[in-house]
N, C-alpha and C. Protein backbone atom coordinates (compact mmCIF):
# COMPACT_ATOMS: atom_id res chain seq x y z
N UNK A 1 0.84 -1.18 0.00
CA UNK A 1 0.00 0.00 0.00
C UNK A 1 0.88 1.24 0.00
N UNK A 2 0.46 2.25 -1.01
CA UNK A 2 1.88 3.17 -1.11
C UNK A 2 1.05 4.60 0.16
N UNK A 3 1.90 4.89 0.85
CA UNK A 3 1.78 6.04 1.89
C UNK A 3 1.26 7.07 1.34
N UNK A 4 0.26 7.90 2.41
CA UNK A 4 -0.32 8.71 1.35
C UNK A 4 0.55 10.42 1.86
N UNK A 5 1.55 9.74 3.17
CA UNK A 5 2.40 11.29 3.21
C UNK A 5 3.58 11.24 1.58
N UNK A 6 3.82 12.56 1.22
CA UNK A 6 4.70 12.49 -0.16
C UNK A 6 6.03 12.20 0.54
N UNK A 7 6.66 11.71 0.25
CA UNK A 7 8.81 11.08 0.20
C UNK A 7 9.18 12.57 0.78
N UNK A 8 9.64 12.32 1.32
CA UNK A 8 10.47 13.67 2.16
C UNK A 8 9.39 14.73 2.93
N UNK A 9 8.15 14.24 3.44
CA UNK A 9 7.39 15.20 3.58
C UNK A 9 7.72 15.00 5.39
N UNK A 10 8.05 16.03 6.07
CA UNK A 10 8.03 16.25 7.47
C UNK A 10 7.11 15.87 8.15
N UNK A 11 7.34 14.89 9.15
CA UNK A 11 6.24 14.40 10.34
C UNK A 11 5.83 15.76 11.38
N UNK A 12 4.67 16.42 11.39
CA UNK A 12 4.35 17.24 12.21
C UNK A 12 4.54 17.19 13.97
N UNK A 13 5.20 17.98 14.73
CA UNK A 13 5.25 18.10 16.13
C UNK A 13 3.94 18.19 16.82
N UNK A 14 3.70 16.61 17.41
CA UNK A 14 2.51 16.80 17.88
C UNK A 14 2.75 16.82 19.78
N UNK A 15 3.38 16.74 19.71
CA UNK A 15 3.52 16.95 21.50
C UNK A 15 3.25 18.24 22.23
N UNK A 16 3.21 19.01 21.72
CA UNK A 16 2.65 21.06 21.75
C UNK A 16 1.71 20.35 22.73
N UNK A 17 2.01 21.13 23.82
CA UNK A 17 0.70 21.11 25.16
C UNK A 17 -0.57 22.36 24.59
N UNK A 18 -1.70 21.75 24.61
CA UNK A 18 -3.20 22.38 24.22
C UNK A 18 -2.93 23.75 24.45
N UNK A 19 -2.62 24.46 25.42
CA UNK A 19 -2.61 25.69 25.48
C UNK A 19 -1.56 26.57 24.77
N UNK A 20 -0.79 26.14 23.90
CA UNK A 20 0.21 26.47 22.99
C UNK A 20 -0.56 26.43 21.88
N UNK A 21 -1.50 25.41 21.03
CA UNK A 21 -2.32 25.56 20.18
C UNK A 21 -2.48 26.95 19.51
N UNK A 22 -2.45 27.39 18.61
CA UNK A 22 -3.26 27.91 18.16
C UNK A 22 -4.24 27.60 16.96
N UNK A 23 -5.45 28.48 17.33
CA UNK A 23 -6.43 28.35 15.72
C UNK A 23 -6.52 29.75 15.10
N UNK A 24 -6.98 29.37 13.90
CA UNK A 24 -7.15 30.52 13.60
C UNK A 24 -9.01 30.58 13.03
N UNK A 25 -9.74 30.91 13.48
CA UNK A 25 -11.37 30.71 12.48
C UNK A 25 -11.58 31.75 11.90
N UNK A 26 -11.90 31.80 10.80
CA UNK A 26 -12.21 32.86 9.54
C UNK A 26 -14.31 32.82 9.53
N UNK A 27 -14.72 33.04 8.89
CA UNK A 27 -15.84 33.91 8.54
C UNK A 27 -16.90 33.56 9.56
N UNK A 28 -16.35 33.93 10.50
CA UNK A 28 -17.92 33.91 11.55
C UNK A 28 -17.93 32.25 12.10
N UNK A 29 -17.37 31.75 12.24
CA UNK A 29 -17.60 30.33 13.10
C UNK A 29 -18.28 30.54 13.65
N UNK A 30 -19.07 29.57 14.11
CA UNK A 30 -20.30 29.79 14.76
C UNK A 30 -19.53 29.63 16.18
N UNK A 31 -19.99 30.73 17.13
CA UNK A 31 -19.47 30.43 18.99
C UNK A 31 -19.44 29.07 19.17
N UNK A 32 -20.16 28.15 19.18
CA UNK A 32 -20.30 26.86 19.74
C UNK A 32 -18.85 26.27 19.28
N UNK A 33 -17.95 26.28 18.07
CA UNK A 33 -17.01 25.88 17.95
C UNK A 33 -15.78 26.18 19.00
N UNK A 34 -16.12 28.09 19.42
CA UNK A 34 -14.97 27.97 20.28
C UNK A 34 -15.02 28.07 21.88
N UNK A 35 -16.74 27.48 22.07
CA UNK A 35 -16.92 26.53 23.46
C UNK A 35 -16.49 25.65 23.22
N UNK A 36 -16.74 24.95 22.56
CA UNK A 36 -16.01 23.45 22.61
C UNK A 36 -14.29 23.50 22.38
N UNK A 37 -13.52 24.25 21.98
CA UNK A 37 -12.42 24.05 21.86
C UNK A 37 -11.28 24.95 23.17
N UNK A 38 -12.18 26.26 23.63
CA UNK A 38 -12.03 26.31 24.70
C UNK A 38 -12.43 25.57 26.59
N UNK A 39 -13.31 24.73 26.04
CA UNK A 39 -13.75 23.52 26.91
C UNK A 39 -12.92 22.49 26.92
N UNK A 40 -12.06 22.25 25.99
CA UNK A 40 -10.88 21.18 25.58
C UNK A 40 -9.82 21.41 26.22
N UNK A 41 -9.28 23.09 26.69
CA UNK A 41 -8.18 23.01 27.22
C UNK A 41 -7.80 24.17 26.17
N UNK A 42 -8.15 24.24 25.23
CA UNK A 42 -6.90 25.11 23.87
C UNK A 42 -7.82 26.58 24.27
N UNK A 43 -6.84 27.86 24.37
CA UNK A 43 -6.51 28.93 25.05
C UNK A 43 -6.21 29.95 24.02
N UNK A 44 -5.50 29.47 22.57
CA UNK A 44 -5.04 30.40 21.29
C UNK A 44 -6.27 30.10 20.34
N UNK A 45 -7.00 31.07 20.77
CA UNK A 45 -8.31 30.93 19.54
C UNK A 45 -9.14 32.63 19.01
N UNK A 46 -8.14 32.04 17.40
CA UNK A 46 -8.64 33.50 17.19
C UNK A 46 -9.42 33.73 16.27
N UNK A 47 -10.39 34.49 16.53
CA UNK A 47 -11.65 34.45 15.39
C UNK A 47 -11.57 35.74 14.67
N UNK A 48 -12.10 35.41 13.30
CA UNK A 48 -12.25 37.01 12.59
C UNK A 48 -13.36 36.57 11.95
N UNK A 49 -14.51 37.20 11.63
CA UNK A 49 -15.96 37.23 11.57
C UNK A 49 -15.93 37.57 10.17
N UNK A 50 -14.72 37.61 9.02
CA UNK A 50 -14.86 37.08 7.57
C UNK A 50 -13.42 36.82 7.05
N UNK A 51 -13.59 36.67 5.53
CA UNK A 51 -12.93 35.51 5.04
C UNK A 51 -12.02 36.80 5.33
N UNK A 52 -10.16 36.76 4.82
CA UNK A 52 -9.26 37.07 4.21
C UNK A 52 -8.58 37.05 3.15
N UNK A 53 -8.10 38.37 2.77
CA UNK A 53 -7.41 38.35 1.52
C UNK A 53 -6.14 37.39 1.46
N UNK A 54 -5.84 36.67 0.38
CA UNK A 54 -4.82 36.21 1.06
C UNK A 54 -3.20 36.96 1.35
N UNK A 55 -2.62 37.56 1.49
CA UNK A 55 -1.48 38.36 1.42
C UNK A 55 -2.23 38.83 3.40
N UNK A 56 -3.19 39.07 3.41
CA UNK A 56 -3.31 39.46 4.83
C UNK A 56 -3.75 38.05 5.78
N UNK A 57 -4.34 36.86 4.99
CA UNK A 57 -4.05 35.77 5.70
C UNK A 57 -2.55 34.98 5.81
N UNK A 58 -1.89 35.72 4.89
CA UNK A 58 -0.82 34.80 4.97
C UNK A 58 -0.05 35.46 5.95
N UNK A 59 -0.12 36.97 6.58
CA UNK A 59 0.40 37.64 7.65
C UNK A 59 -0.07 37.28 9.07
N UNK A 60 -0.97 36.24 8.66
CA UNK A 60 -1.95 36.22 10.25
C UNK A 60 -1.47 34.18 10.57
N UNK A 61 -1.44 33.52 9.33
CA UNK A 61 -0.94 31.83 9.64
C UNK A 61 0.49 31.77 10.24
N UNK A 62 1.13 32.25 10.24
CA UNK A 62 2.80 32.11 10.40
C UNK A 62 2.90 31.28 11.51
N UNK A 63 2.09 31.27 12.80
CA UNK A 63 2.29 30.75 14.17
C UNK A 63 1.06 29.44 14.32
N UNK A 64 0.14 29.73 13.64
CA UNK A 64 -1.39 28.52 13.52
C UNK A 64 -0.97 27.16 12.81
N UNK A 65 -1.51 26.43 13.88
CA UNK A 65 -1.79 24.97 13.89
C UNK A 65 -2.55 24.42 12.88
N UNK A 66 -4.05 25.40 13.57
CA UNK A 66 -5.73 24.48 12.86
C UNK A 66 -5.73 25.98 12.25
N UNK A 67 -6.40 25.61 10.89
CA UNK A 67 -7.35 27.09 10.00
C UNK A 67 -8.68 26.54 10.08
N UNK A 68 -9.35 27.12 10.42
CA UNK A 68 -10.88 26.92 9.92
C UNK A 68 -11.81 27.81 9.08
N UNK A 69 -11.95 27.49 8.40
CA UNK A 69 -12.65 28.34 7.47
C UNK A 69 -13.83 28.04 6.93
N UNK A 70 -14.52 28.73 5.97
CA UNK A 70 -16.28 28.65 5.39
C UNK A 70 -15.43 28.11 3.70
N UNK A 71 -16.56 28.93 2.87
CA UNK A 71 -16.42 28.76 1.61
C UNK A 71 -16.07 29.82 1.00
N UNK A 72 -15.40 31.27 1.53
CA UNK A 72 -15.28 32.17 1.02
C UNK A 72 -13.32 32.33 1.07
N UNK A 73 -12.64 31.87 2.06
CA UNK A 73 -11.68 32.05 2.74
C UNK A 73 -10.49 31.07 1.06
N UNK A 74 -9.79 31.69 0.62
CA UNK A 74 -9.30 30.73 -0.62
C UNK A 74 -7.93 30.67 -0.01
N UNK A 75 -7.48 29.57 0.20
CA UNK A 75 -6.14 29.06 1.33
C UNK A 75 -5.35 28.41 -0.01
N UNK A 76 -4.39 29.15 -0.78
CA UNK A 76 -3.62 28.92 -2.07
C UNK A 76 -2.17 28.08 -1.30
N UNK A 77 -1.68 28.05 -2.63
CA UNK A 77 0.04 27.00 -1.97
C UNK A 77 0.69 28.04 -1.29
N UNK A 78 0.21 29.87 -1.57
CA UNK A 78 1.17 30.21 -1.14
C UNK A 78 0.92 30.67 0.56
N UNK A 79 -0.56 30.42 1.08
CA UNK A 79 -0.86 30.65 2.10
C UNK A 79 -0.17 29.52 2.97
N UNK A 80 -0.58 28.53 2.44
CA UNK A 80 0.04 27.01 2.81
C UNK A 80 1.50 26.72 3.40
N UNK A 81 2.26 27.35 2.39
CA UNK A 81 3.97 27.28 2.63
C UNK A 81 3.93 28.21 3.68
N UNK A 82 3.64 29.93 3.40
CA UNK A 82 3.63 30.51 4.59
C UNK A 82 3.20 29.92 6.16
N UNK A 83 2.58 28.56 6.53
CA UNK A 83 2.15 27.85 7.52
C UNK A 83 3.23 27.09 8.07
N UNK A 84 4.59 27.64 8.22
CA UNK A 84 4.91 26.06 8.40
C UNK A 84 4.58 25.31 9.96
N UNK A 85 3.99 25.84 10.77
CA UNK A 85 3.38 24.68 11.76
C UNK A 85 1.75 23.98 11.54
N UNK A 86 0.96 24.76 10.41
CA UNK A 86 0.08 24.24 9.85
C UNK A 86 0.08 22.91 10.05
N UNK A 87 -1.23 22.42 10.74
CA UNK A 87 -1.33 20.51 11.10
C UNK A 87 -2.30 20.37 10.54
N UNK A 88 -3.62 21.37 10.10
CA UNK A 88 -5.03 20.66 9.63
C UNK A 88 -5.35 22.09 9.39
N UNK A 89 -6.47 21.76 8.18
CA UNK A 89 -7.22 22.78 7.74
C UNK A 89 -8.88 22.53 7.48
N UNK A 90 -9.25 22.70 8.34
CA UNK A 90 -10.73 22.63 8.78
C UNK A 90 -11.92 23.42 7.84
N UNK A 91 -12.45 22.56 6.94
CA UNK A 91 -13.82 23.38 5.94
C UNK A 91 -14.83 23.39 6.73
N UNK A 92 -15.34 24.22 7.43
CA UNK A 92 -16.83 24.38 7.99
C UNK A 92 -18.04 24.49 6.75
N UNK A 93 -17.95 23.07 5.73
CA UNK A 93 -18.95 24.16 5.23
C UNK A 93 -18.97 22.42 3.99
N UNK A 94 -19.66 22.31 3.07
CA UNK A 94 -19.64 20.84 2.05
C UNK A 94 -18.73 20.56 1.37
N UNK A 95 -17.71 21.54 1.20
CA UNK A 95 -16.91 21.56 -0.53
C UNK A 95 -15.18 21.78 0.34
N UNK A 96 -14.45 21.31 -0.42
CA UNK A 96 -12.73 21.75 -0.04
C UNK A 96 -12.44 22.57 -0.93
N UNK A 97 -13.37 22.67 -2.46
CA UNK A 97 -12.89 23.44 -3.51
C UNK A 97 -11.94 25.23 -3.20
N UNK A 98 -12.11 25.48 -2.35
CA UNK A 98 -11.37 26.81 -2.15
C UNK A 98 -9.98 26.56 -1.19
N UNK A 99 -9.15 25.31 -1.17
CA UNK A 99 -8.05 24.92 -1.02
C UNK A 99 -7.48 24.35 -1.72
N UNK A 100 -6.29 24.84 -2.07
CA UNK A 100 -4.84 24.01 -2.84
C UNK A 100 -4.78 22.71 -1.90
N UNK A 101 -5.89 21.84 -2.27
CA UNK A 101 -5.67 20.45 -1.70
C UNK A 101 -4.07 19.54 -1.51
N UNK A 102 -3.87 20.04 -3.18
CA UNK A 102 -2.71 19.81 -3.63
C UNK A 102 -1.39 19.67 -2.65
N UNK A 103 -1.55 21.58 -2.88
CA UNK A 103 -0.55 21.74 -1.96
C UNK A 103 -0.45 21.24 -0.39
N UNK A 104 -1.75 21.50 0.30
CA UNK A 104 -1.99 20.45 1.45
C UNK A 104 -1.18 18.93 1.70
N UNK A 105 -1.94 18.63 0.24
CA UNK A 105 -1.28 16.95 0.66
C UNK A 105 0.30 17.04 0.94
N UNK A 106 0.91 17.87 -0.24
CA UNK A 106 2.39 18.11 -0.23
C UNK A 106 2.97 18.42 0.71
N UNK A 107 2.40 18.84 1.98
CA UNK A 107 2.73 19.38 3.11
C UNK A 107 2.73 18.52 4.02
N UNK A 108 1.58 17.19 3.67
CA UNK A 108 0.95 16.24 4.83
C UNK A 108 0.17 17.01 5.86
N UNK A 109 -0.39 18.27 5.15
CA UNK A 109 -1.37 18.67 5.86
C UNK A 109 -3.23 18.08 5.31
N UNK A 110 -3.80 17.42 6.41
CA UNK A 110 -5.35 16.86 6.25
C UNK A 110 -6.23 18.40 5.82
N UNK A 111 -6.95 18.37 4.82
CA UNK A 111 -8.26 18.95 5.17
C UNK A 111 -9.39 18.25 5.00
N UNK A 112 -10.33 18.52 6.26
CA UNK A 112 -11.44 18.03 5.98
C UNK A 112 -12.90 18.89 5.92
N UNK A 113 -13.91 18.69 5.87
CA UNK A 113 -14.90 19.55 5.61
C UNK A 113 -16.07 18.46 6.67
N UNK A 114 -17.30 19.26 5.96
CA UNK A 114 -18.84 18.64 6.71
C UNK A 114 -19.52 18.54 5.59
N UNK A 115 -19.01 17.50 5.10
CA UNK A 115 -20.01 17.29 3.31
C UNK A 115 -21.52 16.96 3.53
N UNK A 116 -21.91 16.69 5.26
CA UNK A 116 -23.55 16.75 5.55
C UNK A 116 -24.13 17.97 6.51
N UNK A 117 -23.44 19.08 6.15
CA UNK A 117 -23.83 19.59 7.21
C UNK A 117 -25.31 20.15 7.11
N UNK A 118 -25.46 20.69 5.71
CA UNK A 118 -26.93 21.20 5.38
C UNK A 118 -27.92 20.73 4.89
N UNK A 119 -27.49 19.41 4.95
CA UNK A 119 -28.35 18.46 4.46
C UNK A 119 -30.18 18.40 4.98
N UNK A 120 -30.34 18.66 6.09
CA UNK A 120 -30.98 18.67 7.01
C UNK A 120 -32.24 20.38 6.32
N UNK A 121 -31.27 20.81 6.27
CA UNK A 121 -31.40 22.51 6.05
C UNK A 121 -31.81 22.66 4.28
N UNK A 122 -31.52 21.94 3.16
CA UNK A 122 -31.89 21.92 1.81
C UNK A 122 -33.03 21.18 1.83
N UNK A 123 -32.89 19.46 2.62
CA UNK A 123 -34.58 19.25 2.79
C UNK A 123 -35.41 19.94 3.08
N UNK A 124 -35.27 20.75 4.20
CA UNK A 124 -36.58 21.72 4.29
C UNK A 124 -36.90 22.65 3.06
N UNK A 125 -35.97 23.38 2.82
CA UNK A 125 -36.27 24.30 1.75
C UNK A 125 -37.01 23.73 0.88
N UNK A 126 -36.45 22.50 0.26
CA UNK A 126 -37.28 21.78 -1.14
C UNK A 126 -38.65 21.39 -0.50
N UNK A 127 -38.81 20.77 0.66
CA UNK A 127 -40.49 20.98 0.86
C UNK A 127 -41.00 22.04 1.25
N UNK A 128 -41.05 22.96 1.49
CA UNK A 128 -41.32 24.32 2.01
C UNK A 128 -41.43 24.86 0.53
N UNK A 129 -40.23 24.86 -0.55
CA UNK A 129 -40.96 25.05 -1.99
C UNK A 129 -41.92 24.50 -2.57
N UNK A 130 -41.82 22.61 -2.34
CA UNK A 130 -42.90 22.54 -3.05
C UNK A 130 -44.03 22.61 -2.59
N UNK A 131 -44.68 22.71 -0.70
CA UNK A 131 -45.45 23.37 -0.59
C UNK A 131 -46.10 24.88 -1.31
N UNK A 132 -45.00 25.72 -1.44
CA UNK A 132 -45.17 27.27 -2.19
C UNK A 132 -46.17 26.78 -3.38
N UNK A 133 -44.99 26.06 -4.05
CA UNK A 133 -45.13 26.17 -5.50
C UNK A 133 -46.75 24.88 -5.62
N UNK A 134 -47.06 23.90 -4.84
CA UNK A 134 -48.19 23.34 -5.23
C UNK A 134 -49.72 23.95 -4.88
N UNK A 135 -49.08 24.53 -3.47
CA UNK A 135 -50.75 26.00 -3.18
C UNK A 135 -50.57 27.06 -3.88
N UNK A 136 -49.92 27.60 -4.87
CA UNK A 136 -49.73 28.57 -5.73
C UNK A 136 -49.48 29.90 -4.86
N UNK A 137 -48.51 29.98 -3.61
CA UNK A 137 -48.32 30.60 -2.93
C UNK A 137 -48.08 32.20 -3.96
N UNK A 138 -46.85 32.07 -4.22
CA UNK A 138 -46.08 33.25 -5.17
C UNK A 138 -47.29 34.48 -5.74
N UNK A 139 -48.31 33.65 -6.68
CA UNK A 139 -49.27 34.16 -7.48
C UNK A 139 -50.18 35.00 -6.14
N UNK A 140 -51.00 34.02 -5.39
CA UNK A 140 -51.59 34.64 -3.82
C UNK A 140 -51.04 35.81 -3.67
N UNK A 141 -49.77 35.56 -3.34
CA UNK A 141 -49.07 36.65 -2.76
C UNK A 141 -48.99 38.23 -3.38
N UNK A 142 -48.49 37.73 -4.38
CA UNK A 142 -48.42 38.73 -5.45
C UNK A 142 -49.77 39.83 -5.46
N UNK A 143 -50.66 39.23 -5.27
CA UNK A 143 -51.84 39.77 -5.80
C UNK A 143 -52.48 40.12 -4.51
N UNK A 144 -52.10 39.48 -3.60
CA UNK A 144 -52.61 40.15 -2.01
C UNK A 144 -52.10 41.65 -1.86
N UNK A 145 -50.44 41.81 -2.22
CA UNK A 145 -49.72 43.05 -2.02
C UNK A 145 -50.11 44.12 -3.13
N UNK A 146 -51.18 43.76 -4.09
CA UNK A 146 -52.14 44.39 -5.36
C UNK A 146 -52.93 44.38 -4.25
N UNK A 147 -53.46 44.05 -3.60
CA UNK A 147 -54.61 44.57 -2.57
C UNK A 147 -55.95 43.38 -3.33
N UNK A 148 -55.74 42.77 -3.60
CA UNK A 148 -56.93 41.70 -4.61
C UNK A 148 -56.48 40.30 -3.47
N UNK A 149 -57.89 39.67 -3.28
CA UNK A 149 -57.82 38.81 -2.42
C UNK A 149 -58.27 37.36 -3.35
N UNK A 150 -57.87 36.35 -3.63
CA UNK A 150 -57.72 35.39 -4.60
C UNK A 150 -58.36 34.44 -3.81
N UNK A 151 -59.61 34.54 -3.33
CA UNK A 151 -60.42 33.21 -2.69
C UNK A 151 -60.69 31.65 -3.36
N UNK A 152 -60.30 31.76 -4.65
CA UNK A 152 -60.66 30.78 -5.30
C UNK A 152 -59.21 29.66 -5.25
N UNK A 153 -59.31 28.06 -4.59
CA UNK A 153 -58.17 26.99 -4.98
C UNK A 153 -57.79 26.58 -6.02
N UNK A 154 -58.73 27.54 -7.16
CA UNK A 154 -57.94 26.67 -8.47
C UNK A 154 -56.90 27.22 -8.36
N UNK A 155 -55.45 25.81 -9.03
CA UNK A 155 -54.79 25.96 -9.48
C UNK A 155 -53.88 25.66 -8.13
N UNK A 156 -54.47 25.33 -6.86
CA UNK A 156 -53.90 25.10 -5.71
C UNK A 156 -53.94 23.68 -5.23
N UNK A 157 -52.88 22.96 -5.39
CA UNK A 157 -53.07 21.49 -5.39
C UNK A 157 -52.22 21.18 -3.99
N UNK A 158 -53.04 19.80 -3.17
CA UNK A 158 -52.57 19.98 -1.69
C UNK A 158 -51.24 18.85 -1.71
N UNK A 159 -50.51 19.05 -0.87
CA UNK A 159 -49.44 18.35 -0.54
C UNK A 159 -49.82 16.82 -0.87
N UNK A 160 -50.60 16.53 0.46
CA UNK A 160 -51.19 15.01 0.39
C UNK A 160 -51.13 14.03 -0.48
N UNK A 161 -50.84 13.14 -0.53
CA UNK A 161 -50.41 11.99 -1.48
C UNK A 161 -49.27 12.05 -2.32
N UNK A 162 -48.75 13.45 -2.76
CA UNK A 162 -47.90 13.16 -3.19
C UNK A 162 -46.66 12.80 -3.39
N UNK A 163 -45.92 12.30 -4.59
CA UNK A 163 -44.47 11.64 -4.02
C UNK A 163 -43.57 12.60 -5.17
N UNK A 164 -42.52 12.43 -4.16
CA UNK A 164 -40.89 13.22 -4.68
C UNK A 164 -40.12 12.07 -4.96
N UNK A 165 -40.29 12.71 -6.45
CA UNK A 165 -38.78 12.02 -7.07
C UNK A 165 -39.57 10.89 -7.91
């Protein structure tokens, strides 16, 4: 089975006592992330409430462990190299597409993401649309804010029985 660190790639220093840690979280992490990571023991947790350019993220990784980031935050090879204690790069969000994976691997740095996180959150929407869209919500509406009151169900078909997909 061939290793998936690259030939000459540096084993990361993992013995760093928790309160040496640092993170860094980019676009608004939600608080609950840094209860729980300040509940862990780790003490270096720094949040900035949006993404970064990179030339000003790459001034802010120099000393960070963990990055965490959304889908806006674009973490290139050259943010990457600028990391060198970089251990993991954390996607809060479905997609890795806005990381030089590449360069990651080359580093033997992991990223991972939450490829279910909204899963939960798009089901609703799609029934909550096709509720809209089968009581002819939109049209109602439209014509309520015309001041015209549309008492009549044609054209308003009920949820009940039907199947998706």
């Amino acid at each position: 089975m061939k290793s998936r660190r690259p030939a000459g790639a540096a084993l990361p220093r993992f013995s760093r006592p928790d309160n040496e840690m640092k993170f860094l979280l980019l676009e608004g992490i939600h608080n609950n992330a840094i209860e729980a990571l300040s509940d862990a023991g780790f003490e270096r947790i720094e949040q900035v409430p949006k993404a970064l350019p990179e030339d000003d993220l790459i001034a802010r990784i120099g000393d960070v462990q963990y990055l965490g980031i959304r889908s806006s935050t674009k973490v290139t090879r050259r943010v990457i190299d600028a990391a060198p204690q970089l251990r993991a790069i954390g996607c809060f969000c479905i997609g890795t597409n806005q990381v030089d994976v590449n360069a990651a691997r080359d580093r033997g740095v992991p990223v991972f993401n939450a490829p279910f996180s909204n899963t939960r959150s798009v089901a609703e929407l799609v029934l909550a649309e096709a509720v809209l869209l089968l009581r002819d919500i939109p049209r109602k509406n439209a014509s309520a804010h015309r001041g015209e009151w549309l008492k009549s169900a044609s054209g308003a078909v009920e949820v009940r029985g039907k199947h998706l997909g």
